[in-house]
N, C-alpha and C. Protein backbone atom coordinates (compact mmCIF):
# COMPACT_ATOMS: atom_id res chain seq x y z
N UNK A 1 5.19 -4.39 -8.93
CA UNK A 1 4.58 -4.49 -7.62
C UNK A 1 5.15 -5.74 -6.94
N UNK A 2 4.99 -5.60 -5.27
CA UNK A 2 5.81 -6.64 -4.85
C UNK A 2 5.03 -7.03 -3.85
N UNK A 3 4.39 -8.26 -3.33
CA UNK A 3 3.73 -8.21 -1.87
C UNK A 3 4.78 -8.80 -1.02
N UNK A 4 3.91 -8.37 0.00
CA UNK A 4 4.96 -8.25 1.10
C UNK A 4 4.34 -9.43 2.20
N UNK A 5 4.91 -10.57 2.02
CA UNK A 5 4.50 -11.49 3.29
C UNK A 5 5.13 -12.05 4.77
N UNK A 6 5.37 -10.46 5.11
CA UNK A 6 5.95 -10.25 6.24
C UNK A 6 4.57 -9.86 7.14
N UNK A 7 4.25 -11.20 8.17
CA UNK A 7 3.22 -10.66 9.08
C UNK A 7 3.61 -9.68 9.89
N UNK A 8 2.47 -9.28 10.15
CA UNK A 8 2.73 -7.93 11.33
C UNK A 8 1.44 -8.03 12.29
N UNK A 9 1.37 -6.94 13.35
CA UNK A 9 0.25 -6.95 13.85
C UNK A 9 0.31 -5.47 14.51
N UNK A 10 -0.66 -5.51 15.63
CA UNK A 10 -0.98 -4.09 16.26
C UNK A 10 -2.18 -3.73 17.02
N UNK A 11 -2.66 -2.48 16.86
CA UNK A 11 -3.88 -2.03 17.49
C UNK A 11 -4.17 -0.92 16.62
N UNK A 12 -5.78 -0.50 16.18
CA UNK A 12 -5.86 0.21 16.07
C UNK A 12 -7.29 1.28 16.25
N UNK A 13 -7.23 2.08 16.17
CA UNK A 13 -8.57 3.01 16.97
C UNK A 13 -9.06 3.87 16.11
N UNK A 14 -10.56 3.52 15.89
CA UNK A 14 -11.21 4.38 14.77
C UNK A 14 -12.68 5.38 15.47
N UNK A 15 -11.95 6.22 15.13
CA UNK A 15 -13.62 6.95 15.91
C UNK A 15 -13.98 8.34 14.48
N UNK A 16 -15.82 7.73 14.82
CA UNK A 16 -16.08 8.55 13.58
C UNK A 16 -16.33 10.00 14.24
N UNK A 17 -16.42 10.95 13.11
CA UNK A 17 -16.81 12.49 13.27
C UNK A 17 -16.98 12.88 12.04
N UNK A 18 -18.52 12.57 12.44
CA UNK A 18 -19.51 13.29 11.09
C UNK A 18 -19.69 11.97 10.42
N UNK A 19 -18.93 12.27 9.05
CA UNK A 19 -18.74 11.10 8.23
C UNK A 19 -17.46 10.56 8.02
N UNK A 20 -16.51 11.03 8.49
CA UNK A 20 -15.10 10.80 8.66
C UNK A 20 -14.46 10.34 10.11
N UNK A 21 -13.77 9.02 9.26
CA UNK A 21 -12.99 8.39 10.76
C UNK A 21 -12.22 8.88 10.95
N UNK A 22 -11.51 8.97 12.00
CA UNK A 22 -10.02 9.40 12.57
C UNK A 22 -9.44 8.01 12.52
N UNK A 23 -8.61 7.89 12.72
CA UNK A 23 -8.03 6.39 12.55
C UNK A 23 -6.56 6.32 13.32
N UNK A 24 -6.06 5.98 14.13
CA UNK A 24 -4.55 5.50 14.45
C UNK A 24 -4.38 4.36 14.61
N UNK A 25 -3.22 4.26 14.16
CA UNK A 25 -2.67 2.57 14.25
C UNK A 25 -1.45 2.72 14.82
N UNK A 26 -0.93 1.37 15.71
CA UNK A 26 0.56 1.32 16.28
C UNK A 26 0.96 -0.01 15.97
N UNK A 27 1.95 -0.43 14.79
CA UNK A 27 2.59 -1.59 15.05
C UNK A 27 3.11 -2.14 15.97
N UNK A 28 3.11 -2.92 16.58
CA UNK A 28 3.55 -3.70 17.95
C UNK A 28 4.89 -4.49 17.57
N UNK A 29 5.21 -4.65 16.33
CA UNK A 29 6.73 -4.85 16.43
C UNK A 29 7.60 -3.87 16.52
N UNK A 30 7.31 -2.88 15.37
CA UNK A 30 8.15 -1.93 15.38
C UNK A 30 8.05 -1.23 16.61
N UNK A 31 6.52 -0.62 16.69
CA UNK A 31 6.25 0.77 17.39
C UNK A 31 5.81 1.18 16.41
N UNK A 32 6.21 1.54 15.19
CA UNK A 32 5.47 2.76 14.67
C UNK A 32 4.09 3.00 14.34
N UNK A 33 3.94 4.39 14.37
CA UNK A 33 2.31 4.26 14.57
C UNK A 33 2.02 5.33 13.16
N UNK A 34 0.58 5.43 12.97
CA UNK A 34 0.41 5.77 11.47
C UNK A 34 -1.00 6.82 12.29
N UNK A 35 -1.36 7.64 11.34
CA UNK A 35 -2.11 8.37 11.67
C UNK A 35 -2.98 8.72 10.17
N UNK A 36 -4.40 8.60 9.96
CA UNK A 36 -5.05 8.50 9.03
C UNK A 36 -6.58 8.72 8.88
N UNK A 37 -6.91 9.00 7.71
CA UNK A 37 -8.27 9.15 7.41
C UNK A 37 -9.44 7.96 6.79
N UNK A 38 -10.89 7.74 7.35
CA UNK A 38 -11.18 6.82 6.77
C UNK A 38 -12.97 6.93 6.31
N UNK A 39 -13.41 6.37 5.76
CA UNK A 39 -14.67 6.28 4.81
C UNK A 39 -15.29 5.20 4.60
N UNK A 40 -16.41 5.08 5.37
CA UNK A 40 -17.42 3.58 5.02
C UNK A 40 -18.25 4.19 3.73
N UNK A 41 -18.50 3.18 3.34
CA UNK A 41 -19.40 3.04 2.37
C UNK A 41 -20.01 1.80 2.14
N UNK A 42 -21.30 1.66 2.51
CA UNK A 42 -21.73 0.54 2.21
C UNK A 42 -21.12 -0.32 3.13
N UNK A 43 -20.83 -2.09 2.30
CA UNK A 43 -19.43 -2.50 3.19
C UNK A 43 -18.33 -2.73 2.70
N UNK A 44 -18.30 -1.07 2.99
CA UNK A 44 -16.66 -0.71 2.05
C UNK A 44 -16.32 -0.01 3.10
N UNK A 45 -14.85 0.19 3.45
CA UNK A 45 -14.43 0.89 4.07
C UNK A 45 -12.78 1.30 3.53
N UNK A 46 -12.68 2.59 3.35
CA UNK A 46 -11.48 3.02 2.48
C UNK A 46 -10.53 3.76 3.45
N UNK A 47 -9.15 4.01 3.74
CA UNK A 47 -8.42 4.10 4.30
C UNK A 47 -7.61 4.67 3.70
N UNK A 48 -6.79 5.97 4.25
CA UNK A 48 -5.58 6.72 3.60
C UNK A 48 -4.93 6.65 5.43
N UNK A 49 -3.90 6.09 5.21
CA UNK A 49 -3.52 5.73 6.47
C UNK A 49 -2.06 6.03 6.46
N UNK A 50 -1.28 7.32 6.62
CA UNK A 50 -0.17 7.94 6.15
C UNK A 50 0.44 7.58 4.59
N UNK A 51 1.21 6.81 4.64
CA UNK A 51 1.78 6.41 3.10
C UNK A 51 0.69 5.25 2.58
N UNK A 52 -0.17 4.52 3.50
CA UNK A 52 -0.70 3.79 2.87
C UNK A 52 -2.27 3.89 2.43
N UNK A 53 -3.05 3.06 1.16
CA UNK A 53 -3.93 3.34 1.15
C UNK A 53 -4.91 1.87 1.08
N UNK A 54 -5.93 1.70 2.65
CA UNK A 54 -6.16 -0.08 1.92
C UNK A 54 -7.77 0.61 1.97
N UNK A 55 -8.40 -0.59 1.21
CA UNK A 55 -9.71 -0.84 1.09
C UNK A 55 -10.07 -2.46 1.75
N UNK A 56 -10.93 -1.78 2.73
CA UNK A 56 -11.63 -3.27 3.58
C UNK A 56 -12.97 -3.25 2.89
N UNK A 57 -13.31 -4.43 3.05
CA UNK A 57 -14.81 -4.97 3.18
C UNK A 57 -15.13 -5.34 4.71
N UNK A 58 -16.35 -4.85 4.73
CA UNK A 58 -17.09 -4.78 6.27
C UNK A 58 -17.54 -6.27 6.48
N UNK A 59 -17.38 -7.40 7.38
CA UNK A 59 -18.39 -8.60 7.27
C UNK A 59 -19.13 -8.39 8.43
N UNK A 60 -19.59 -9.70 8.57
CA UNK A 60 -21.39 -9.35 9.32
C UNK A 60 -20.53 -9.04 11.08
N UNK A 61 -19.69 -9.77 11.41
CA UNK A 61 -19.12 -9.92 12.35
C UNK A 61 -18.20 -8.20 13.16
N UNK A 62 -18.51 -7.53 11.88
CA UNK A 62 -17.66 -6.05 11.96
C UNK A 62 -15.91 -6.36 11.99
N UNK A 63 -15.60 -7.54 11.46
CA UNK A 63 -14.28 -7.64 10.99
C UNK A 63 -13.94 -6.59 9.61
N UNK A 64 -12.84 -6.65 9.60
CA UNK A 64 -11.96 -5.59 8.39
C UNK A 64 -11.27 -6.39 7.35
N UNK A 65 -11.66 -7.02 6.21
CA UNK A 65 -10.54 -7.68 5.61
C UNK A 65 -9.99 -7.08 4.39
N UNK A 66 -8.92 -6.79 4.03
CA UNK A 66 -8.69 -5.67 2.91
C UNK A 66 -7.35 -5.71 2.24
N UNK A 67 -7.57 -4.91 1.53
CA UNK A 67 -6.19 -5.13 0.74
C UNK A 67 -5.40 -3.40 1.10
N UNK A 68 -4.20 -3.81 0.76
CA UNK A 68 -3.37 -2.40 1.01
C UNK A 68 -2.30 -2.15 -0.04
N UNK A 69 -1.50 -0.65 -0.39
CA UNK A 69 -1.07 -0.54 -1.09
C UNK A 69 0.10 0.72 -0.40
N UNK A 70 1.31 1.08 -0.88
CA UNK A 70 2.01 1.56 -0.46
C UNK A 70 2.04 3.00 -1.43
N UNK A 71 2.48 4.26 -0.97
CA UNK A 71 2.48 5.08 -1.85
C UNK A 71 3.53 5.58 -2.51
N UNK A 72 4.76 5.43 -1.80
CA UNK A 72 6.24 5.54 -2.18
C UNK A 72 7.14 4.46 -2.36
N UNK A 73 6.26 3.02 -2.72
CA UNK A 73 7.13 1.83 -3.39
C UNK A 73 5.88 0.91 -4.11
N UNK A 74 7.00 -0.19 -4.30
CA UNK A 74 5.07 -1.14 -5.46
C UNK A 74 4.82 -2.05 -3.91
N UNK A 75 5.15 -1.88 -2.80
CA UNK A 75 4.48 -3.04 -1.64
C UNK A 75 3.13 -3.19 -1.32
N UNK A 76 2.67 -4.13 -1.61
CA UNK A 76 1.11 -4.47 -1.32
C UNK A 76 0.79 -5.61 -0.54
N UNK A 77 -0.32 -5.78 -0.28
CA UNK A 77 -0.61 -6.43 1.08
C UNK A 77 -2.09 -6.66 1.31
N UNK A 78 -2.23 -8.27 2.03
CA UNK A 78 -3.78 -8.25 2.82
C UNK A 78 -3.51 -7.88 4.34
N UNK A 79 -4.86 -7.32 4.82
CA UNK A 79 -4.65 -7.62 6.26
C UNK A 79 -6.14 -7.58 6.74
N UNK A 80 -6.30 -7.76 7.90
CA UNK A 80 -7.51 -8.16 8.72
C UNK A 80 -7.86 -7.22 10.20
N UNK A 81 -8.57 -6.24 10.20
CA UNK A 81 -8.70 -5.97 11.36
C UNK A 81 -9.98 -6.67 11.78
N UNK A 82 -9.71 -6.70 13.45
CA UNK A 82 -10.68 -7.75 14.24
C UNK A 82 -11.03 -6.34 15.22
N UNK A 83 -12.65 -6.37 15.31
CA UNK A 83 -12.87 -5.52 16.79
C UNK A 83 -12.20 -6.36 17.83
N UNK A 84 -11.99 -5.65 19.09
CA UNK A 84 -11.63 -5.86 20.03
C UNK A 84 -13.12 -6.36 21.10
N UNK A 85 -12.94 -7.08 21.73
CA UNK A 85 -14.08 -7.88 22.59
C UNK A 85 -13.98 -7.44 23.81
């Protein structure tokens, strides 16, 4: 396994249905955008987000902080989503 401490950033948009999020994301360096499925639990929140798969923890603030994992190499990763204000 290898982490990867190449920052990045983006936007991304989660809307639930039912019990399942829809989820898209767009990197803002690249462009590329990811399209994915997602699952609270508790304050857990689990993510299959095209090749990748992270697990956040929910904090009081409704921030995202989580870890990620790649499915077609060993690249792993933290990252942080922030609601938007």
């Amino acid at each position: 396994m290898r982490a990867n401490p190449a920052p990045y950033g983006g936007d991304c948009t989660l809307l639930l249905s039912g019990e399942v999020y829809d989820v898209n994301c767009v990197n803002e360096g690249s462009g590329d955008k990811y399209v994915g499925k997602g699952l609270r639990r508790g304050d857990l929140f689990s993510l299959y987000l095209g090749e990748y798969l992270v697990v956040y923890r929910i904090e009081s603030d409704g921030t995202l902080v989580g870890n990620w994992a790649h499915s077609r190499s060993n690249d792993y990763g933290k990252e942080t989503l922030r609601p938007k204000k």
